[in-house]
Protein backbone atom coordinates (compact mmCIF):
# COMPACT_ATOMS: atom_id res chain seq x y z
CA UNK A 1 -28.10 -32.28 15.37
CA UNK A 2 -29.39 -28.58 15.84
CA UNK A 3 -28.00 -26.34 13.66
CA UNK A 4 -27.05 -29.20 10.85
CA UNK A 5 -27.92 -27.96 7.48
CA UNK A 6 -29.39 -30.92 5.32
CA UNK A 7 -29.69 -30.42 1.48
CA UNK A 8 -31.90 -32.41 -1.13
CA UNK A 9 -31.12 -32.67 -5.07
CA UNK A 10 -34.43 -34.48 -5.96
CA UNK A 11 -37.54 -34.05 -6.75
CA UNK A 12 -36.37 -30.17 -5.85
CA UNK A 13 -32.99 -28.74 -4.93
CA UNK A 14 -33.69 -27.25 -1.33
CA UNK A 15 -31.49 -26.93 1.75
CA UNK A 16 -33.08 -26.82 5.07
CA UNK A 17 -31.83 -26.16 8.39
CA UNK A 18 -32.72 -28.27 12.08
CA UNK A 19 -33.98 -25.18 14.17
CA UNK A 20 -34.97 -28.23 17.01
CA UNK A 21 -35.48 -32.09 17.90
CA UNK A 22 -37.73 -33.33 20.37
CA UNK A 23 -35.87 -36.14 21.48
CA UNK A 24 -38.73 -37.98 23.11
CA UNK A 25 -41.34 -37.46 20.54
CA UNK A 26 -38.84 -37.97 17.84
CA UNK A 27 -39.82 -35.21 15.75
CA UNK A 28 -37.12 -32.55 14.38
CA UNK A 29 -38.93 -29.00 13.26
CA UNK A 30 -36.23 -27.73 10.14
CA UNK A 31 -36.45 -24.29 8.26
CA UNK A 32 -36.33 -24.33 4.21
CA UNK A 33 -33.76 -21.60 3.89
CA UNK A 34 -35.00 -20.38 0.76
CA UNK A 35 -38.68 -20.10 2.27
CA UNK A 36 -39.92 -16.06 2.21
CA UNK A 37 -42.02 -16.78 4.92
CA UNK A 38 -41.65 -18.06 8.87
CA UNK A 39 -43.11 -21.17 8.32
CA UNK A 40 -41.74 -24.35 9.98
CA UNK A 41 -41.50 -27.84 8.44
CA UNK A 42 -42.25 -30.80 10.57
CA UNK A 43 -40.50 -34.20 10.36
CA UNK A 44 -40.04 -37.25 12.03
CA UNK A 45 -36.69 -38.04 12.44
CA UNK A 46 -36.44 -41.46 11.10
CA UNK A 47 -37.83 -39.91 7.92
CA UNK A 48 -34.54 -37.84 7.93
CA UNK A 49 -32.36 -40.47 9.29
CA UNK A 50 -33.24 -42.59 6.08
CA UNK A 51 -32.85 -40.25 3.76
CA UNK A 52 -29.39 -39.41 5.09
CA UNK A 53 -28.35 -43.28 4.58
CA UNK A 54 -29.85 -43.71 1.18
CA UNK A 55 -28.04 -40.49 -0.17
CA UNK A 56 -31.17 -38.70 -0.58
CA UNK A 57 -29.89 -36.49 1.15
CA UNK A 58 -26.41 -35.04 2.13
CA UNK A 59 -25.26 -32.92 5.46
CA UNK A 60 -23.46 -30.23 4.59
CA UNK A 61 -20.00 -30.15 6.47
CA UNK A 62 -19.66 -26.03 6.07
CA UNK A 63 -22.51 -23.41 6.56
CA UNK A 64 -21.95 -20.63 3.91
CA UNK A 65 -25.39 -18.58 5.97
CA UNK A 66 -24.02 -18.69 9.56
CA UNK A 67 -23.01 -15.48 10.02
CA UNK A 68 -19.40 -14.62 11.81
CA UNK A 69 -18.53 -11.03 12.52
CA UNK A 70 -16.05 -9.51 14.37
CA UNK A 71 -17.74 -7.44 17.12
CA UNK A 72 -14.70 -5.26 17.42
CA UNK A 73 -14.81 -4.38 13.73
CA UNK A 74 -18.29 -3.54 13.31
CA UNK A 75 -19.72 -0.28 13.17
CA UNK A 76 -22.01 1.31 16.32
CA UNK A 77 -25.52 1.61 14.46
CA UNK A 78 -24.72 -2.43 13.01
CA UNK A 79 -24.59 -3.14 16.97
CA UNK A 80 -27.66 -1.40 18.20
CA UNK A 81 -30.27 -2.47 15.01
CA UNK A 82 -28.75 -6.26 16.38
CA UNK A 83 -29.48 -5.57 19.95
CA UNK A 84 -32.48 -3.61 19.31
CA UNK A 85 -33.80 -6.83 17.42
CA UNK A 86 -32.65 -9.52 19.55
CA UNK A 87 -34.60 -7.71 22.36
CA UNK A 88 -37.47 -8.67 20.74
CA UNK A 89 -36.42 -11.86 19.51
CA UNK A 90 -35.20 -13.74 22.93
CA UNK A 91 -38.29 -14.37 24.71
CA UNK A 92 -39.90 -15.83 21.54
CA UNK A 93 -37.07 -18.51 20.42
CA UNK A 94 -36.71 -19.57 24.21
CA UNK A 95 -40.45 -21.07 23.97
CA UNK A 96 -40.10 -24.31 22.32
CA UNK A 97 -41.21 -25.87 20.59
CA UNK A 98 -44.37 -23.45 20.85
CA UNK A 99 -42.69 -21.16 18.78
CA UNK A 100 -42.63 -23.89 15.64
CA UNK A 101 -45.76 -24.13 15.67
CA UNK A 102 -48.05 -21.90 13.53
CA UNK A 103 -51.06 -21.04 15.92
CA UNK A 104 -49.01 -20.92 19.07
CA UNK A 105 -46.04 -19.03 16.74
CA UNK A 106 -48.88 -16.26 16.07
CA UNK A 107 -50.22 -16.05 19.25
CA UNK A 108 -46.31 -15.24 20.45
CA UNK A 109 -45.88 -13.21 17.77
CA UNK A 110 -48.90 -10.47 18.14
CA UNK A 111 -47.97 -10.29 22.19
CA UNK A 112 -44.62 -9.42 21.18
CA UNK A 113 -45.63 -6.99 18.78
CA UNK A 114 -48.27 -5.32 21.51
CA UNK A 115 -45.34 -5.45 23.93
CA UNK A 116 -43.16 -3.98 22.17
CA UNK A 117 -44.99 -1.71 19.88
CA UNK A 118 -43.86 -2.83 16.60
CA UNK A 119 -46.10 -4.98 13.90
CA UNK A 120 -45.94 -8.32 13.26
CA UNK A 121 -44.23 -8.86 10.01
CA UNK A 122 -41.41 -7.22 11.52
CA UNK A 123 -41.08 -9.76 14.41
CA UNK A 124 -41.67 -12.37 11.31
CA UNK A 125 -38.96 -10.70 9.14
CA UNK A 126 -36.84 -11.09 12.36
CA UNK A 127 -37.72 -14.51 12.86
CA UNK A 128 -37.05 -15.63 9.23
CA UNK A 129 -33.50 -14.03 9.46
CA UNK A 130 -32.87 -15.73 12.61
CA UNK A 131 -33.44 -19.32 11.46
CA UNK A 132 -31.50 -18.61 8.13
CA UNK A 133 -28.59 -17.60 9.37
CA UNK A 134 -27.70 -19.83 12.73
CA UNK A 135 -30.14 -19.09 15.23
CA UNK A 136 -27.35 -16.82 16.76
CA UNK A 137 -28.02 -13.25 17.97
CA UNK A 138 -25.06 -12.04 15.12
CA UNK A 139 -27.78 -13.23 12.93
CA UNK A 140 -29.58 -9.99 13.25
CA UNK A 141 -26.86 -8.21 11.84
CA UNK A 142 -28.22 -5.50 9.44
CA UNK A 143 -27.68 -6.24 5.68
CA UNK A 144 -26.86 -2.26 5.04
CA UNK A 145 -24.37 -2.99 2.72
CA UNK A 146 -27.06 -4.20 0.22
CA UNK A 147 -28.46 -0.83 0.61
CA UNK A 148 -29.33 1.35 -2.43
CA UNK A 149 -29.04 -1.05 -5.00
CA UNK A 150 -25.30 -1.50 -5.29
CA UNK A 151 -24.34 -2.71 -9.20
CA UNK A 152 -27.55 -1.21 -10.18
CA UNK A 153 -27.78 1.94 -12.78
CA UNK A 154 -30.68 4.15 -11.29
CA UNK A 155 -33.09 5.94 -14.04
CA UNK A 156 -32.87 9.40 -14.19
CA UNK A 157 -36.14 11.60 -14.33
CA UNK A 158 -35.68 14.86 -16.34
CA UNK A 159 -34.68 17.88 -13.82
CA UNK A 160 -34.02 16.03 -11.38
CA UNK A 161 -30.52 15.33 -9.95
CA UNK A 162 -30.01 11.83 -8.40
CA UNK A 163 -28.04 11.38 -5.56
CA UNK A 164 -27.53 13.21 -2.46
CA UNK A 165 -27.50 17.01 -1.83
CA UNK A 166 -23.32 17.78 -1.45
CA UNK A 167 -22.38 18.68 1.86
CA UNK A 168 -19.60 20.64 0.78
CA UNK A 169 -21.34 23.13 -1.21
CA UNK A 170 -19.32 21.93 -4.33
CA UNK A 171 -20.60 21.19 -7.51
CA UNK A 172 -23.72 19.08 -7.68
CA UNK A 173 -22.70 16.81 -10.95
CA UNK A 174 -25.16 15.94 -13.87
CA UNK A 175 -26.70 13.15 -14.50
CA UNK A 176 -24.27 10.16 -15.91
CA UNK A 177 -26.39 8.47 -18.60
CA UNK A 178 -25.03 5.93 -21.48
CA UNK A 179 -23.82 9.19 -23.83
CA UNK A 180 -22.16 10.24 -20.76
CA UNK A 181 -20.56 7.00 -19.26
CA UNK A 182 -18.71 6.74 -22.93
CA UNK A 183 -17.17 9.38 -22.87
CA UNK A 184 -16.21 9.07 -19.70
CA UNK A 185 -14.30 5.88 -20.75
CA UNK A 186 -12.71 7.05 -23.82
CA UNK A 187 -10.88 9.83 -21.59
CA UNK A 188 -9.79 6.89 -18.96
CA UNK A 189 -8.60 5.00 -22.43
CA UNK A 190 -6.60 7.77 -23.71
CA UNK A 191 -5.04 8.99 -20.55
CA UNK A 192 -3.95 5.57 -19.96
CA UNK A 193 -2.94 4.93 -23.30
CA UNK A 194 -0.51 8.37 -23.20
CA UNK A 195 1.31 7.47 -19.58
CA UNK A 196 2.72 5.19 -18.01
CA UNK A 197 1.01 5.85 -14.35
CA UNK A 198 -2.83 6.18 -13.99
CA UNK A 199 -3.78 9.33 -12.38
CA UNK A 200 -7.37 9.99 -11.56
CA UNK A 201 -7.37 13.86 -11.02
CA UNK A 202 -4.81 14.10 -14.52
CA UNK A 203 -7.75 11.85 -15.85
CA UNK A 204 -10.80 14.06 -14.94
CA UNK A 205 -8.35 17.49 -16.21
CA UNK A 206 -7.72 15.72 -19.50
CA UNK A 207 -11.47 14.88 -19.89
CA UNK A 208 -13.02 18.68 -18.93
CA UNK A 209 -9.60 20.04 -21.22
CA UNK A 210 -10.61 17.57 -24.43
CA UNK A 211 -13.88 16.41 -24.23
CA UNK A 212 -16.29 18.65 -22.10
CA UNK A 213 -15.04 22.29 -23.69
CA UNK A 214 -16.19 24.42 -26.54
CA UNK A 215 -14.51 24.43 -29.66
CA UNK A 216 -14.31 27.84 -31.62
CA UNK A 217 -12.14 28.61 -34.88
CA UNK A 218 -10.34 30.99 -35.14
CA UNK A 219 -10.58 32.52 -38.76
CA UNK A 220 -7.25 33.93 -38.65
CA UNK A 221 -4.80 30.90 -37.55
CA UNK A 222 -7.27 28.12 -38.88
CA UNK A 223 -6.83 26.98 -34.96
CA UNK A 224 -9.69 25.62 -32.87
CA UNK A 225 -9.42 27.28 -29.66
CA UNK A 226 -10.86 25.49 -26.16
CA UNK A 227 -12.92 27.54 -23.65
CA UNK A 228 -14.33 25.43 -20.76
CA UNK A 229 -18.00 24.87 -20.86
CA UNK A 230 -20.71 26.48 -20.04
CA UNK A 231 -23.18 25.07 -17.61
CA UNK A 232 -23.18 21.91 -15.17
CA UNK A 233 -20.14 19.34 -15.82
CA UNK A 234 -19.85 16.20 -14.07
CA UNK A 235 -18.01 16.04 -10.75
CA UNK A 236 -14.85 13.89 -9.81
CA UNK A 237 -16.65 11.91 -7.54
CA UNK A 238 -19.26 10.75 -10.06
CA UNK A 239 -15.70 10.78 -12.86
CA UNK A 240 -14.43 8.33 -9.97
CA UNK A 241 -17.34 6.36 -9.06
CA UNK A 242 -18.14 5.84 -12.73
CA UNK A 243 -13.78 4.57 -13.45
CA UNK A 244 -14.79 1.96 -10.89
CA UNK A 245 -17.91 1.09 -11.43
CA UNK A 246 -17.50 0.25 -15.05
CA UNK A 247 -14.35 -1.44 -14.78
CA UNK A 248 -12.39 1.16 -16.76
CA UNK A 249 -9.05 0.75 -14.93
CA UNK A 250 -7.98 -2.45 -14.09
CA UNK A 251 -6.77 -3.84 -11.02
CA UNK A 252 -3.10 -4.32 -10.41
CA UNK A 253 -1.23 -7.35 -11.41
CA UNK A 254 -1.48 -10.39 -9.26
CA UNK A 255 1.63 -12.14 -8.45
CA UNK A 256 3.16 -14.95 -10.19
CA UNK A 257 2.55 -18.34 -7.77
CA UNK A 258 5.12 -19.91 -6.35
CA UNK A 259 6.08 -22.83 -8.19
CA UNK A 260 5.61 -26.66 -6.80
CA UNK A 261 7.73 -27.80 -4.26
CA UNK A 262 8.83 -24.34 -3.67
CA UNK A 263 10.62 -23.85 -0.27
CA UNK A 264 8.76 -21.21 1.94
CA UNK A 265 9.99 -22.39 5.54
CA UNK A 266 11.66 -19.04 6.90
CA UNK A 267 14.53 -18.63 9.14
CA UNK A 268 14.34 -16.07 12.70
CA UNK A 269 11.37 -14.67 14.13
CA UNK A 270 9.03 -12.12 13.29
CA UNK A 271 10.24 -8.56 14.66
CA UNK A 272 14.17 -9.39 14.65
CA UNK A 273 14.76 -7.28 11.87
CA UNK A 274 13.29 -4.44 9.86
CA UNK A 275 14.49 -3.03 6.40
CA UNK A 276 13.76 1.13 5.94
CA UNK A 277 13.06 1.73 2.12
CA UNK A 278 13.14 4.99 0.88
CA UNK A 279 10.46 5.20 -2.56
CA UNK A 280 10.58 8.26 -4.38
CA UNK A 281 7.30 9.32 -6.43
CA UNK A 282 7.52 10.00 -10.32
CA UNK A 283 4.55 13.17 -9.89
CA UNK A 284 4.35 15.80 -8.34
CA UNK A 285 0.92 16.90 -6.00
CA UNK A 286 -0.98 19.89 -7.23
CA UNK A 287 -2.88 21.99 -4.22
CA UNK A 288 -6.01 20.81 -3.59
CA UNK A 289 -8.03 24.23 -3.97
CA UNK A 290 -5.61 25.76 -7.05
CA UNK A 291 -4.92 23.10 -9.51
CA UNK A 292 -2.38 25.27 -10.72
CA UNK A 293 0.12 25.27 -8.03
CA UNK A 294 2.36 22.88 -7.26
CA UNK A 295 3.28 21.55 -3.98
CA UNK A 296 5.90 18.99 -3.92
CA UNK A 297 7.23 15.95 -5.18
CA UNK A 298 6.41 13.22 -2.23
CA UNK A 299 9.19 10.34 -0.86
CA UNK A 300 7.27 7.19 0.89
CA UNK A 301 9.34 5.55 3.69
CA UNK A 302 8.28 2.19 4.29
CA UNK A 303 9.61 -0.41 7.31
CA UNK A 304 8.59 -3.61 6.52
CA UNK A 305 9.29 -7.30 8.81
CA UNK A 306 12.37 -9.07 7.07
CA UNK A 307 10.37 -11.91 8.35
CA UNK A 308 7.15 -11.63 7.29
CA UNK A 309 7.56 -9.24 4.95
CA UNK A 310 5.02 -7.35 6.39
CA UNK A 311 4.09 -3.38 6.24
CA UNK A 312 4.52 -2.14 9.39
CA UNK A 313 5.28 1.44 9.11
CA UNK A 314 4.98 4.44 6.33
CA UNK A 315 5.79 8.14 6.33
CA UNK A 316 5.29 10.16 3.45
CA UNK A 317 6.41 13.55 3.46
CA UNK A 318 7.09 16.13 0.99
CA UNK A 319 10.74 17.07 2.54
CA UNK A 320 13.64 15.98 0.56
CA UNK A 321 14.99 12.67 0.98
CA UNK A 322 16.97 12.09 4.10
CA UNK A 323 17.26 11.07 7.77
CA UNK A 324 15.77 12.85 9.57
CA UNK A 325 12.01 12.32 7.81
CA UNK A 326 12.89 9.23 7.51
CA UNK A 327 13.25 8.33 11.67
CA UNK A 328 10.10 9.42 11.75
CA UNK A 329 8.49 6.52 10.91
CA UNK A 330 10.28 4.16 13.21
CA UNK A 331 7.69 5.56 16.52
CA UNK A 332 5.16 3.82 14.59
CA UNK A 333 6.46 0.68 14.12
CA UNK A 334 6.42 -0.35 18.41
CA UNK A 335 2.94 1.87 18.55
CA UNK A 336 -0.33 -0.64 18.08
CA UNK A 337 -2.34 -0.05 14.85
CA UNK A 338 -5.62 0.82 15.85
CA UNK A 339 -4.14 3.67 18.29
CA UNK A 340 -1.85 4.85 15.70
CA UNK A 341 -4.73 4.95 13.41
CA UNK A 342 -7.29 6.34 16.52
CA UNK A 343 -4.47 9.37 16.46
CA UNK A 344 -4.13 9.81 12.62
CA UNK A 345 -8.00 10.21 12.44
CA UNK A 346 -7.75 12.90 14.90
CA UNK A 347 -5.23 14.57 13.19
CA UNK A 348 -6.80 14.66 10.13
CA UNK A 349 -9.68 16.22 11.62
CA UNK A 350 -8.08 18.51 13.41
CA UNK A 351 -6.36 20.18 9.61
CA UNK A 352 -9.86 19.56 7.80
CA UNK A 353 -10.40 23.64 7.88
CA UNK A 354 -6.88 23.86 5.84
CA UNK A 355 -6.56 23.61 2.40
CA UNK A 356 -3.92 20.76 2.27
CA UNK A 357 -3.62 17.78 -0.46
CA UNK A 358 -3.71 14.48 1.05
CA UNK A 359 -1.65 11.48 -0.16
CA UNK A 360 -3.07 8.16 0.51
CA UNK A 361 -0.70 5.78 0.60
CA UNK A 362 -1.72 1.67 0.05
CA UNK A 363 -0.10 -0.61 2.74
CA UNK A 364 0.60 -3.87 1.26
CA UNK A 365 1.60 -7.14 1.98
CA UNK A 366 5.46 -7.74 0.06
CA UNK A 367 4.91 -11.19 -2.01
């Protein structure tokens, strides 16, 4: 049927996709999905049919390229590059089967681009996507997340910083190269080594304090004395990206799984009950501006489902434990999320001028 993705093992692995059958000629017009160009296959449809029932060749019950997004989740520029090339796109995949073939294809294809003021490889760029990826207008979804080379390590030209300007007028970072990255991972190794909890700002202090400093001895007391660095030192953004990036911390610990033959059948309903737990922090928050100056010790509250288990309210506040903060949090629990979150945003924005530490706090689902 349309749509069907067929796949072939010999003479050469290839999976193709029905774009259209013409029922009374008996032809089907398919699209190799690994093809780098909008060029249509033609085949008769016994052809197909037989190589279906002598196992040449399998239909594939899932399609890992249709693409499903949720068009509440996705961003406003995602939604107008779709739109924008769909508008293009609808006329031409409405004219079948002109539109599989190549000289009526081009013919469609350079009146669309005079129409519409764009050139024709774009149209065919559009065109190839379409087919690839269900023949569905989500299928012009933008592929921005592949942007800028994501897992890649960029080369660095002498005197001259990669990256963006900063917005902030903070510092502008070095260069990370391999001398660089190492060091950068032997400070994440010892800081982890010497406590118990991984903290990423205590991390990037201990690395500017040991490792980026000047060393000077004193003739007197035999002591090496420490005096920060002269010149550019590498940012915590690029200390951050780099801890992630290279894998330096690891992940937390998955959970154990349940056993076989484990009972998981719950009793009530979700909503029925709610437990408040009250989760004191081992650390204290340093100010954001003056690393120097301390500014609490934070308490999470956190109402989860008794049910479920799930998260469905947090506070944190620097107050001391007690009541009071802690009915706070219970407002939030009736509220919807994405309001709750709509008016946390706002608030946020609203303090951005202050110099304030913020806390992020992980919701999680209770295993």
């Amino acid at each position: 049927m349309r749509n069907d993705l067929l796949e072939w093992d010999e003479p050469n692995r290839r999976t193709v996709r029905i774009l259209w059958i013409d029922v009374l000629t008996g032809v089907a017009y398919v699209f190799d999905l690994a093809c780098t160009t909008a060029k249509v296959e033609r085949h008769r449809l016994p052809v197909l049919e037989s190589a279906l029932a002598l196992g040449r060749a399998r239909k594939l019950e899932a399609d890992p390229y249709l693409v499903l997004a949720n068009q509440q989740a996705l961003p406003p520029k995602y939604l107008e590059a779709r739109d924008r090339a769909w508008q293009m796109l609808a006329d031409l995949v409405e004219q079948e089967p002109a539109i599989y073939e190549a000289r009526r294809r081009g013919e469609l294809v350079q009146e669309a681009a005079r129409r519409h003021g764009i050139s024709h490889p774009t149209i065919y760029r559009y065109l190839r996507r379409f087919w690839q990826r269900g023949q569905t207008p989500n299928a012009l979804l933008p592929d921005y997340a592949n942007s800028g080379g994501p897992g890649k390590t960029r080369l660095a030209t002498p005197g001259v910083k990669r990256g963006r300007p900063r917005k902030d007028g903070g510092s502008p970072g070095i260069n990370i190269d391999e001398a660089m990255r190492t060091i950068f991972h032997l400070a994440a190794a010892r800081h982890a080594a010497a406590h118990t909890h991984f903290v990423r700002r205590a991390a990037y202090s201990d690395l500017l304090r040991d490792f980026l400093c000047e060393r000077t001895a004193d003739p007197y007391s035999r002591r090496v004395r420490r005096t920060p660095a002269s010149g550019a030192l590498p940012s915590f953004g690029q200390f951050n990206y780099w801890l992630e990036h290279g894998h330096m911390i690891g992940g937390p610990a998955l959970p154990a799984p349940l056993p076989d033959g484990a009972p998981v059948a719950l009793r009530g309903r979700p909503g029925a009950a709610f437990r408040l737990e009250m989760l004191p922090f081992s650390m204290q928050l340093l100010h954001a501006q003056d690393r120097n100056v301390l500014v609490g010790t934070p308490v999470l509250y956190v109402v989860t489902d008794v049910f479920s288990g799930m998260v469905v309210g947090f506070y944190a506040s620097l107050d001391a434990a007690g009541w009071s903060p802690a009915m706070r949090r219970w407002p939030a629990v009736r509220r919807t999320k994405p309001a709750w979150r709509a008016a946390m945003d706002a608030c946020w924005r609203s303090r951005s001028g202050h110099a304030a530490t913020c806390l992020i706090v992980c919701c999680w689902r209770r295993n």
